[in-house]
Protein backbone atom coordinates (compact mmCIF):
# COMPACT_ATOMS: atom_id res chain seq x y z
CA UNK A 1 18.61 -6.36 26.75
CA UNK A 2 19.12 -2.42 27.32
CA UNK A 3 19.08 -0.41 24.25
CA UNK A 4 22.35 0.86 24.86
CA UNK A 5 23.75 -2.24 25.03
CA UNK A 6 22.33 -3.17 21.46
CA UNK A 7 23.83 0.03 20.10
CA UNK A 8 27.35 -0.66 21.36
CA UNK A 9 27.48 -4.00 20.36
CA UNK A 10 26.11 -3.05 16.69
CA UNK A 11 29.02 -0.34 17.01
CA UNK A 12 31.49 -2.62 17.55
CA UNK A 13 30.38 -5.46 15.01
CA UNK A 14 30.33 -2.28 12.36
CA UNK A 15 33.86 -0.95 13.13
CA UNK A 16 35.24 -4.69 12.92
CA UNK A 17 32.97 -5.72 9.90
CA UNK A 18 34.10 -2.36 7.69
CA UNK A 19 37.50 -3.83 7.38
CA UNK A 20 37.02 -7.23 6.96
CA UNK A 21 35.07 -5.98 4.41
CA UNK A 22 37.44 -3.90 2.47
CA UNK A 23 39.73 -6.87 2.79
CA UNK A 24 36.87 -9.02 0.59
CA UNK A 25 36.44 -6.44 -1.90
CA UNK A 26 40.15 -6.18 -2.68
CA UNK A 27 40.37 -9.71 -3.41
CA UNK A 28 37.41 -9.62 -5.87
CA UNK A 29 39.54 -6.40 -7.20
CA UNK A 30 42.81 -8.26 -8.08
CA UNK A 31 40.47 -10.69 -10.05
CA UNK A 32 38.74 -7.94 -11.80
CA UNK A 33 41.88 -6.39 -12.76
CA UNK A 34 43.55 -9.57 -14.40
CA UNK A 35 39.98 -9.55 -16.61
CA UNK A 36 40.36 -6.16 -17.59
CA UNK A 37 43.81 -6.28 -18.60
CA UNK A 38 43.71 -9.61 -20.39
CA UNK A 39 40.52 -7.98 -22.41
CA UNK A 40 43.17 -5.63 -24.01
CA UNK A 41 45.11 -8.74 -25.57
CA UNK A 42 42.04 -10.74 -26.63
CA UNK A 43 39.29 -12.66 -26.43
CA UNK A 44 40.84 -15.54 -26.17
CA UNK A 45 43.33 -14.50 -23.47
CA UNK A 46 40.26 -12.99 -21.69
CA UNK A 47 38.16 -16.47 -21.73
CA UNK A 48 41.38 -18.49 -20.69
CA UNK A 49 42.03 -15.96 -17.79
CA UNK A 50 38.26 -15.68 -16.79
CA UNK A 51 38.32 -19.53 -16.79
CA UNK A 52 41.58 -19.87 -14.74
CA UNK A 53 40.24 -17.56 -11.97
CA UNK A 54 36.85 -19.67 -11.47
CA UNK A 55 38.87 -23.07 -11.47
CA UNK A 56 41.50 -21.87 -9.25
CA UNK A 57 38.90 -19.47 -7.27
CA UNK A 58 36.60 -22.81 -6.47
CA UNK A 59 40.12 -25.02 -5.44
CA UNK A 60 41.36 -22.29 -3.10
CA UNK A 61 37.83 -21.29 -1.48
CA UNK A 62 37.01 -24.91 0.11
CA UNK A 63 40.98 -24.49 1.51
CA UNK A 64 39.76 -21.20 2.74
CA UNK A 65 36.89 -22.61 4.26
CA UNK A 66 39.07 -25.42 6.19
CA UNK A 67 41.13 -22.48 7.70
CA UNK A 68 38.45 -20.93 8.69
CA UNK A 69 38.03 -22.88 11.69
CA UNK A 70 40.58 -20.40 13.22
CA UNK A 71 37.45 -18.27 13.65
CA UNK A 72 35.61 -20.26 16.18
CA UNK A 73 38.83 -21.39 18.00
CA UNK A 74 40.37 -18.85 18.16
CA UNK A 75 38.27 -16.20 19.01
CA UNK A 76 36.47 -18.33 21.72
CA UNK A 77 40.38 -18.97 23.08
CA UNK A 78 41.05 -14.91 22.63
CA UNK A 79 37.73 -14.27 24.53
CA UNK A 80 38.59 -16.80 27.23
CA UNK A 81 42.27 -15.16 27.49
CA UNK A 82 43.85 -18.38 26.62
CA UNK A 83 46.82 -17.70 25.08
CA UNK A 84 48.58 -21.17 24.86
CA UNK A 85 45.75 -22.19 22.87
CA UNK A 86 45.86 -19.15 20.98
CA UNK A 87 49.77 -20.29 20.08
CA UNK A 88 48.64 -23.50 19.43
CA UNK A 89 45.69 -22.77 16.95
CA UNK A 90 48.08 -20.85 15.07
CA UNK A 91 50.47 -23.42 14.41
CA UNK A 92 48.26 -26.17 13.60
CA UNK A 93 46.56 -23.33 11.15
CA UNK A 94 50.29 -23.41 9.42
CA UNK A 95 50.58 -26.64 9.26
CA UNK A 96 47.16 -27.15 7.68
CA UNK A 97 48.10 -24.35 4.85
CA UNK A 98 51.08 -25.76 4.09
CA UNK A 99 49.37 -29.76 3.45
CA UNK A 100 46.30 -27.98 1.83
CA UNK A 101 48.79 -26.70 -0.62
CA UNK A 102 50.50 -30.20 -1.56
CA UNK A 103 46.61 -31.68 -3.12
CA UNK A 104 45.72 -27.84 -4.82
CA UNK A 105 49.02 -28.13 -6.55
CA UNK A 106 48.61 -31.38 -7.79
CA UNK A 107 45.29 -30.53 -9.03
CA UNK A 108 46.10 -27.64 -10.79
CA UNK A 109 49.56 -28.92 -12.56
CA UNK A 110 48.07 -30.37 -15.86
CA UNK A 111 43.84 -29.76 -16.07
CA UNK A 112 44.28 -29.44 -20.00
CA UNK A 113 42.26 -33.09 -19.99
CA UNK A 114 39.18 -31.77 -17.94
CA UNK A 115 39.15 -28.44 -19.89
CA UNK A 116 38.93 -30.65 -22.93
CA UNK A 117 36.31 -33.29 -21.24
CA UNK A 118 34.27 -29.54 -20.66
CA UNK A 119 33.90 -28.89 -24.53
CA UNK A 120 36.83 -25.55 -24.49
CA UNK A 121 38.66 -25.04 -27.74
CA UNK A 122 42.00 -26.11 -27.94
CA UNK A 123 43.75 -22.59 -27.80
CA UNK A 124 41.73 -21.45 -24.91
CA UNK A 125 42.32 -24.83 -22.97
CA UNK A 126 46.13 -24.30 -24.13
CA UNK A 127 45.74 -20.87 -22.30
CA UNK A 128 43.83 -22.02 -19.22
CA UNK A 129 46.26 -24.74 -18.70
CA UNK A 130 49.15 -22.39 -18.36
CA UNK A 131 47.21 -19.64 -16.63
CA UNK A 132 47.06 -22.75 -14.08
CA UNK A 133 50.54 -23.53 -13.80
CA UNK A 134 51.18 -20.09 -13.16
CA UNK A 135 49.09 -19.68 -10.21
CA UNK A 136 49.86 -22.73 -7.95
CA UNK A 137 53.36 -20.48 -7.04
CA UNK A 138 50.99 -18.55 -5.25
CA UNK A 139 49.00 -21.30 -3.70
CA UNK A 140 51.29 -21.78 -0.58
CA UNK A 141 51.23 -17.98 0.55
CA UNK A 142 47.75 -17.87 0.23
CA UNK A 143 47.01 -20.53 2.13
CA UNK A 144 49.49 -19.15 4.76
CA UNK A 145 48.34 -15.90 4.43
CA UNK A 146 44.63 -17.05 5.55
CA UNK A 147 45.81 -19.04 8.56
CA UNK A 148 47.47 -15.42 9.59
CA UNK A 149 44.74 -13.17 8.47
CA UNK A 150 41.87 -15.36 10.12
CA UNK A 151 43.90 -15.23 13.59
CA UNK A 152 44.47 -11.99 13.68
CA UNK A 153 40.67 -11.12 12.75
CA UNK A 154 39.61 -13.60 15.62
CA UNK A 155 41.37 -10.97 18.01
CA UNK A 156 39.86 -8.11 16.05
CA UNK A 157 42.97 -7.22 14.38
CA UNK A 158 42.42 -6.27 11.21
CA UNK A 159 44.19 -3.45 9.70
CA UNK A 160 47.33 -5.80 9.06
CA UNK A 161 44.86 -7.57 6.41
CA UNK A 162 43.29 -4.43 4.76
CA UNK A 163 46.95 -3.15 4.43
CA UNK A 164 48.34 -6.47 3.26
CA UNK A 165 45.41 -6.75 0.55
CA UNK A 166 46.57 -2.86 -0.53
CA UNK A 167 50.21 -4.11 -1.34
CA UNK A 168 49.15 -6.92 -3.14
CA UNK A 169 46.50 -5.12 -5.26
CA UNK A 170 49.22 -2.82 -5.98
CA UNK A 171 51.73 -5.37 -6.92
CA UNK A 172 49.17 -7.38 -8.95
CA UNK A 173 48.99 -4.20 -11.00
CA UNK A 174 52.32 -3.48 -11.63
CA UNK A 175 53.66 -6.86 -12.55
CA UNK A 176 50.12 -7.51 -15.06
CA UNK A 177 51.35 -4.38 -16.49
CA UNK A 178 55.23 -5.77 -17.01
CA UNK A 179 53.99 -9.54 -17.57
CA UNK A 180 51.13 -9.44 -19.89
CA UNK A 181 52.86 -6.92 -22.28
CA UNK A 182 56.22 -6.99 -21.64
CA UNK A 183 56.98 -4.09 -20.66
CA UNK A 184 60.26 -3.07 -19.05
CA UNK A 185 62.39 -5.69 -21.09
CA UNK A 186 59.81 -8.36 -19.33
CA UNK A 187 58.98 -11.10 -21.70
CA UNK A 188 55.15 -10.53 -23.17
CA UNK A 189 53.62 -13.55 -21.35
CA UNK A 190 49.92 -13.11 -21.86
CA UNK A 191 47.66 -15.29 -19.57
CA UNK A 192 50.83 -17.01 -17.72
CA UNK A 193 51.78 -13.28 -17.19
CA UNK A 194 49.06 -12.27 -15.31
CA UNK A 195 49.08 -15.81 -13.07
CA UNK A 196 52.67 -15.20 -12.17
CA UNK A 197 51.64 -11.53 -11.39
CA UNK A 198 48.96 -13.13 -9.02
CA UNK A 199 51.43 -15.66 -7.54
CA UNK A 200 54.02 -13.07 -6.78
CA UNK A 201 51.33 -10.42 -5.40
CA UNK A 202 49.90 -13.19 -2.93
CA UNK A 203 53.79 -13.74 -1.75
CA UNK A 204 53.97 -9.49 -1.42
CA UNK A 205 50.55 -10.05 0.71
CA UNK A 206 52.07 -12.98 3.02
CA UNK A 207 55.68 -11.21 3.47
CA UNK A 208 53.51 -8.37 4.57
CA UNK A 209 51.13 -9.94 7.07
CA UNK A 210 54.98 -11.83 8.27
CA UNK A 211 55.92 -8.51 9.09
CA UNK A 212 53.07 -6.48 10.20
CA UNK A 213 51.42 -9.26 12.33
CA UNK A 214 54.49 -9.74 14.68
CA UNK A 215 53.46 -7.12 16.76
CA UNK A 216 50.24 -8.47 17.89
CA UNK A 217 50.93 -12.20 18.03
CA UNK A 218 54.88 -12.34 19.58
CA UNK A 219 53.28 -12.75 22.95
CA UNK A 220 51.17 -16.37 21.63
CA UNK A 221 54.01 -17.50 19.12
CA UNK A 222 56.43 -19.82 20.92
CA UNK A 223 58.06 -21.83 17.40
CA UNK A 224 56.51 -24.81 16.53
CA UNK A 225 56.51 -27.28 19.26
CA UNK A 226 54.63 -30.31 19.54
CA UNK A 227 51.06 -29.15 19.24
CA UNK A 228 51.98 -27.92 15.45
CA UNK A 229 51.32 -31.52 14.35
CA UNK A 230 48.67 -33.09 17.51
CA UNK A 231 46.46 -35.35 15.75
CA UNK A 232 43.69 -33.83 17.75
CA UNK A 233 43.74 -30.40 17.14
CA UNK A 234 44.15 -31.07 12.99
CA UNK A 235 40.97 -33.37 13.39
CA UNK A 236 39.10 -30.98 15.08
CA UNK A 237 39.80 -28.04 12.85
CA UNK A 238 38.60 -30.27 9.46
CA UNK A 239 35.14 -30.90 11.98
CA UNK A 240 34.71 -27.83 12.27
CA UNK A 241 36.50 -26.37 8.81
CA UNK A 242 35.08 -29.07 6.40
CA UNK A 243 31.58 -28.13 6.34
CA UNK A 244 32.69 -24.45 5.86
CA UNK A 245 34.76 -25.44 2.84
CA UNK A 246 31.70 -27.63 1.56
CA UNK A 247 29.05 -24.94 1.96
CA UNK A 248 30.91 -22.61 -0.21
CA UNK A 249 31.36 -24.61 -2.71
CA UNK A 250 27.34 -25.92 -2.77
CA UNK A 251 26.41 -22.37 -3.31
CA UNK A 252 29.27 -21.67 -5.59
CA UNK A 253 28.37 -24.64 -7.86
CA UNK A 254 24.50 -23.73 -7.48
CA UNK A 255 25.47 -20.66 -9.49
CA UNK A 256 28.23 -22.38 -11.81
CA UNK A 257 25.22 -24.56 -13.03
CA UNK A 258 22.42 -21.80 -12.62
CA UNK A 259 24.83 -19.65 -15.37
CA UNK A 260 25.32 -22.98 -17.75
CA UNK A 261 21.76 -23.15 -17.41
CA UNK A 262 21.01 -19.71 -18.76
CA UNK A 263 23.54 -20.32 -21.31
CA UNK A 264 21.35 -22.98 -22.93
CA UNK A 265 18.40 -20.20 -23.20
CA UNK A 266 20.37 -17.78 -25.10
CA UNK A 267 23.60 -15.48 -25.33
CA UNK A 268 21.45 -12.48 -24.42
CA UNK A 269 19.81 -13.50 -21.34
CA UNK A 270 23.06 -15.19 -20.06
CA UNK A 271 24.87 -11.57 -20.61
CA UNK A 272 22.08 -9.99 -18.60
CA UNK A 273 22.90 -12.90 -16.00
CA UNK A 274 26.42 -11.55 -15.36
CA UNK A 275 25.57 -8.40 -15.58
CA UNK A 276 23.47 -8.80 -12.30
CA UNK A 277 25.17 -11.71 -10.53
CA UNK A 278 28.30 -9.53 -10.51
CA UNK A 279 26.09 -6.91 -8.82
CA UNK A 280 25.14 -9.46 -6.22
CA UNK A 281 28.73 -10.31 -5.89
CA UNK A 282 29.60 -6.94 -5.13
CA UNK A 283 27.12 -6.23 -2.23
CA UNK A 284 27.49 -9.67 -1.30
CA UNK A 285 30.45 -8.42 0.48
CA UNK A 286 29.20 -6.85 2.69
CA UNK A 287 27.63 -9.56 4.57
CA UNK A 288 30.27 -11.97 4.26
CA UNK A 289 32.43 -8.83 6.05
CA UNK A 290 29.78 -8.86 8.89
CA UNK A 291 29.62 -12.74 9.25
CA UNK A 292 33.13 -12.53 9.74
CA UNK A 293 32.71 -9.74 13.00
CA UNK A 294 29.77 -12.19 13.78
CA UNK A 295 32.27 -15.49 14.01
CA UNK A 296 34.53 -13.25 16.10
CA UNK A 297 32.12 -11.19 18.02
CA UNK A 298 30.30 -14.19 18.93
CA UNK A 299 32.92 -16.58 19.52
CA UNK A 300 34.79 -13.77 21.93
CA UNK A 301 31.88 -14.07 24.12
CA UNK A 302 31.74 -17.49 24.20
CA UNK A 303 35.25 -17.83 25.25
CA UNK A 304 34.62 -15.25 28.06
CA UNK A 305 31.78 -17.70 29.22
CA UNK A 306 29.02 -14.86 28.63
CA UNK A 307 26.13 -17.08 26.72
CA UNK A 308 24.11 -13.42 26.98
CA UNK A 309 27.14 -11.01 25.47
CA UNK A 310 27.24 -13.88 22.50
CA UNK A 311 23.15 -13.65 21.98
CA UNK A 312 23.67 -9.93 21.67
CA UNK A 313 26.50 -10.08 19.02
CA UNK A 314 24.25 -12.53 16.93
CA UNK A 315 20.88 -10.32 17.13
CA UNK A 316 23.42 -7.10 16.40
CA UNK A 317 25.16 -8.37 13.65
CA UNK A 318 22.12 -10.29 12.06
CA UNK A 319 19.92 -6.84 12.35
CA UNK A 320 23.38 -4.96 10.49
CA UNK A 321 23.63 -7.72 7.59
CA UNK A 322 19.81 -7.60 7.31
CA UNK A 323 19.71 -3.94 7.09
CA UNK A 324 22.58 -3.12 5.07
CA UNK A 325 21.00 -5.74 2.50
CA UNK A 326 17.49 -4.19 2.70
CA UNK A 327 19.24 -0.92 1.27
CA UNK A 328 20.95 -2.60 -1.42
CA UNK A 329 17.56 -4.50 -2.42
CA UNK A 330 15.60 -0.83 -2.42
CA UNK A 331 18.42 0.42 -5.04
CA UNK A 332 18.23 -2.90 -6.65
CA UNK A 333 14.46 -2.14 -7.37
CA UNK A 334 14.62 1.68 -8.31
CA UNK A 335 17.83 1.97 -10.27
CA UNK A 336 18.33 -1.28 -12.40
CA UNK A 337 18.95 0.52 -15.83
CA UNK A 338 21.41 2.79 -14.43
CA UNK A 339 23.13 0.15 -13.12
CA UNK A 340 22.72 -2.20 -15.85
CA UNK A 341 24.74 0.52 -17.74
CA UNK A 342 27.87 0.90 -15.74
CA UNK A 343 28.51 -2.72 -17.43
CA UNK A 344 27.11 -2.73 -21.02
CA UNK A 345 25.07 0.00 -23.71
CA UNK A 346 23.56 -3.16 -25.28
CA UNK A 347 19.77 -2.14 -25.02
CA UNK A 348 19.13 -5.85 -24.99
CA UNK A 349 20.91 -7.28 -22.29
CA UNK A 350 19.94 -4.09 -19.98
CA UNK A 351 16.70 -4.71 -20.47
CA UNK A 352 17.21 -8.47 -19.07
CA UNK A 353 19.18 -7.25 -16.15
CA UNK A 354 16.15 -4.70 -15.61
CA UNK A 355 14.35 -7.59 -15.67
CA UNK A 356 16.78 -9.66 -12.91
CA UNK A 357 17.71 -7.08 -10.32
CA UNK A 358 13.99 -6.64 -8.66
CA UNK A 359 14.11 -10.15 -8.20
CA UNK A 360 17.63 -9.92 -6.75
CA UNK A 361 16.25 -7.17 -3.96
CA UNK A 362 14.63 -10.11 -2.48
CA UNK A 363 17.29 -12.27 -3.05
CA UNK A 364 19.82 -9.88 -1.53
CA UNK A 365 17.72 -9.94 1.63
CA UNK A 366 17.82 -13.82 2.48
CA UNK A 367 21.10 -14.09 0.98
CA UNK A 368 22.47 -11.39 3.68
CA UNK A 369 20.50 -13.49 5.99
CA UNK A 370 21.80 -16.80 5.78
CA UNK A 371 25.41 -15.94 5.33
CA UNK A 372 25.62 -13.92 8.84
CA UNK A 373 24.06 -16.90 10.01
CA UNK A 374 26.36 -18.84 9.28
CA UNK A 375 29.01 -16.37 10.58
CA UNK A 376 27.16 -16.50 13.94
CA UNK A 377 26.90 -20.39 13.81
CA UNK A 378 30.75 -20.52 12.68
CA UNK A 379 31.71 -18.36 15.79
CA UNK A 380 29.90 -20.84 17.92
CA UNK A 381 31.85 -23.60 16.18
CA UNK A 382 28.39 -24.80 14.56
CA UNK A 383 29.60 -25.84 11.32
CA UNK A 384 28.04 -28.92 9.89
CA UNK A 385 24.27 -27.60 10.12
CA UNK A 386 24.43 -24.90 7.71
CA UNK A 387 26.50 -27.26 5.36
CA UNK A 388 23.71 -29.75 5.59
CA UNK A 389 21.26 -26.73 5.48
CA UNK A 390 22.48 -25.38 2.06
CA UNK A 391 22.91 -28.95 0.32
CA UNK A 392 19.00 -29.39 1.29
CA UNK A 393 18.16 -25.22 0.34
CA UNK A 394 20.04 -24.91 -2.79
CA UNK A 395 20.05 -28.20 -4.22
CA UNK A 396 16.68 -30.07 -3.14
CA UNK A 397 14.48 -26.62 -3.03
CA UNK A 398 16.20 -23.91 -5.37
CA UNK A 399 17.44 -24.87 -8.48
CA UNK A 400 14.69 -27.99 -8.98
CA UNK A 401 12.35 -25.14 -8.27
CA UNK A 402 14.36 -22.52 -10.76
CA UNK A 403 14.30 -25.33 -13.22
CA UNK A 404 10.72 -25.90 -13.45
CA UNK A 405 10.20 -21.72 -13.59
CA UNK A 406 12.25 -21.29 -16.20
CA UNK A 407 12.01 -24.30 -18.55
CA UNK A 408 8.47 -25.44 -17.67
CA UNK A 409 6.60 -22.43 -16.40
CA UNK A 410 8.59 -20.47 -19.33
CA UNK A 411 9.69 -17.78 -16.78
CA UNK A 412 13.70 -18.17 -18.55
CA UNK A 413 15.79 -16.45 -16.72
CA UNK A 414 13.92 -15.10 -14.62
CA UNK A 415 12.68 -18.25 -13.08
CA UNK A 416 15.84 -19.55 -12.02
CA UNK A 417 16.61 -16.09 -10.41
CA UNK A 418 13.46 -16.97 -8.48
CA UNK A 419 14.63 -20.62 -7.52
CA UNK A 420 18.13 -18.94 -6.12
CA UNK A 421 15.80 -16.79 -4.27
CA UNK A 422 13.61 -19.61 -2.78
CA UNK A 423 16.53 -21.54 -2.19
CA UNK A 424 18.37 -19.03 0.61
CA UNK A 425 15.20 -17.97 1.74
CA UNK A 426 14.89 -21.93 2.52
CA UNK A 427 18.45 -21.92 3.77
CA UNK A 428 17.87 -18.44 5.95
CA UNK A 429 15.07 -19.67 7.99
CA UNK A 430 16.73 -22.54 8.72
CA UNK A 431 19.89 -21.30 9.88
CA UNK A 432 17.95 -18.40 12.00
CA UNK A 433 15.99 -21.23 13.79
CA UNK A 434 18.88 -23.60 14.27
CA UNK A 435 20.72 -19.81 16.07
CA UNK A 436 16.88 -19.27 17.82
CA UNK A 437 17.65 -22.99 19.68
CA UNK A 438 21.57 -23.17 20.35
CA UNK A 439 21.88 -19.46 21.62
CA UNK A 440 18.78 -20.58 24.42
CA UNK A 441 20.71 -22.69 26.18
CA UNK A 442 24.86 -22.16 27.58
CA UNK A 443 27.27 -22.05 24.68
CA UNK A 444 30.47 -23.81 25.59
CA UNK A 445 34.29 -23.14 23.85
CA UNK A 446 34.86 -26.07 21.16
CA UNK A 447 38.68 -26.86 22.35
CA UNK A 448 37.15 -26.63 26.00
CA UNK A 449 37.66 -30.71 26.97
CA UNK A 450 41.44 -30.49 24.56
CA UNK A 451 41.93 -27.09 26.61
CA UNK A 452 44.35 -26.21 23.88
């Protein structure tokens, strides 16, 4: 492998991982703006929104995953010129987002009972319950809006997605701003307020990617025919989408429980939790950005039957996630306090998250790691590994080992930061090993037998 080669191929996995990763960070935005907002009514509203966003953030993330076998398929189809397949991914994609939609609604209609089964107070479970309600109008764009943005990003189109993720930031402003207060004549809503502003700004975001996405796929899109609802194709997406769905939500739970963990250890420490897992979040997006160009770089190559352009998108985009992390783990370990304090004054929880974030320069590292991994894995249509992988790193290795560090070795916080740590480092070596034996031998496209 030429130097020059390495070089361009990094080059091209940065320009198509910079968007992707905007896109990320203007979903975690929309949350963050339905927090702030509801913090200016009260606590209560606050709690009941911050609640409705995990529950509803959890439901819609394992749909995400399913659709994300679009990546593999069809980039490998794009890469192999294929555009019947191409047509037919895309409608099968539909289809999926509109029956993921029928089981998230159901789920989400009345979950007043579970709220209660959880220990909430009656008002805020009131307040979750409609923040709920409000949201599942915005389940079916979402869902649609993923099967778009995930095709077009397979063909490394993705300024539709940055721009669609702009309108419905700016929409999920406006209406919070008419909805939770009422202004405008609007009706003062509170919590359902800002769900129906989320519901109407993912509908903005799905009328927009309609539109803007027309241009690029008219030449694959030929209506729904009769591959829209082939038994084959929908089984093979939930192979391949169904372990992508299940991985996110093992690590997502790992830190549900790692947080109701810290809870039990006091107020403080779990403040200084937050403080730093939202500082993980943030940089966390980064990666996820470059495993998507990985899944797209990778499965391109594979499509185009060139087993040696697809090892060179892995090693490029694995050295870019591993050295964008390494930066964020250096400022992780010489700036803590000032960051601490873009979030709170309260000496006492800065001086946990001082505490936290050198721990979290490791933990950025393997965490960068495994999830380009997995992007690299995805876009060879390797799914089910790293779901297997995580359940075994997070759940047999880190949080029994977090547990014992913070409960028996009396580490507190601390030591389950250091389980979380153990546990993707676990998970990292893994997945690089599994991408050190498939990527030795020819990589072949996963629709190649259904050649559609």
């Amino acid at each position: 492998m030429s130097r020059s080669a390495f070089r361009n191929e990094l080059a091209a996995a940065g320009r198509l991982a910079v968007p992707v990763v905007t896109s990320q960070l203007g979903l975690m935005l929309m949350g963050t703006v339905d927090t702030m907002m509801l913090g200016h009514l009260s606590a209560v509203a606050l709690a009941a929104g911050a609640l409705g966003n995990i529950f509803t953030y959890c439901l819609l993330n394992f749909g995400f995953g399913i659709l994300s076998a679009l990546d593999p398929l069809v980039s490998q189809a794009h890469g192999a010129e294929d555009a019947r397949a191409i047509g037919g991914h895309l409608q099968r994609g539909l289809v999926m987002a509109a029956a993921l939609t029928v089981p998230a609604v159901l789920l989400l209609l009345d979950v007043g009972p579970f709220l209660r089964l959880l220990g909430q107070t009656p008002e805020v479970s009131r307040e979750t319950a409609a923040f709920a309600r409000g949201i599942l109008w915005g389940i079916l764009p979402y869902f649609l809006s993923v099967a778009f943005r995930q095709t077009l990003q397979a063909m490394s189109h993705v300024r539709p997605a940055v721009m669609a993720i702009v309108v419905g930031n700016v929409c999920n402003l406006a209406c919070n701003w008419v909805l939770i207060f009422g202004h405008l004549g609007a009706p003062a809503l509170g919590v359902l307020g800002s769900a129906l502003s989320t519901s109407i700004s993912r509908w903005a975001m799905f009328l927009y990617l309609l539109i803007a996405s027309r241009r690029w796929l008219r030449p694959y899109w030929r209506g729904f025919t009769a591959e829209a609802t082939a038994l084959r194709g929908h089984l093979r997406m939930l192979r391949i989408g169904l372990p992508i769905g299940f991985h996110s939500a093992v690590e997502l739970l790992l830190f549900a429980i790692g947080a109701a963990l810290i809870g039990q250890i006091g107020v403080t420490p779990l403040a200084g939790h937050q403080v730093a897992i939202n500082l993980a979040a943030l940089t966390y997006m980064v990666p996820v950005g470059i495993s998507g160009a990985a899944a797209t770089r990778v499965g391109n190559a594979i499509g185009r039957r060139d087993s040696t352009g697809a090892r060179l998108a892995a090693e490029a985009c694995l050295a870019l996630g591993a050295g964008t992390m390494l930066g964020f783990a250096i400022l992780f370990m010489i700036a803590p306090g000032p960051l601490a304090r873009l979030y709170t004054n309260d000496p006492a929880v800065i001086a946990v998250v001082r505490l936290l974030l050198p721990i979290a320069a490791a933990f950025q590292v393997f965490d960068g790691l495994q999830v380009v991994s997995s992007g690299v894995l995805r876009g060879a249509a390797d799914t089910t590994f790293p779901a297997a992988m995580a359940l075994i790193g997070y759940w047999a290795i880190g949080l029994p080992a977090g547990w014992w560090l913070a409960f028996r070795a009396g580490l507190g916080a601390r030591g389950l930061w250091w389980g979380f740590t153990v546990g993707l480092a676990a998970v990292a070596i893994l997945l690089l090993l599994r991408i050190a034996v498939r990527f030795r031998r020819p990589l072949a496209r996963a629709d190649a037998k259904a050649n559609a």
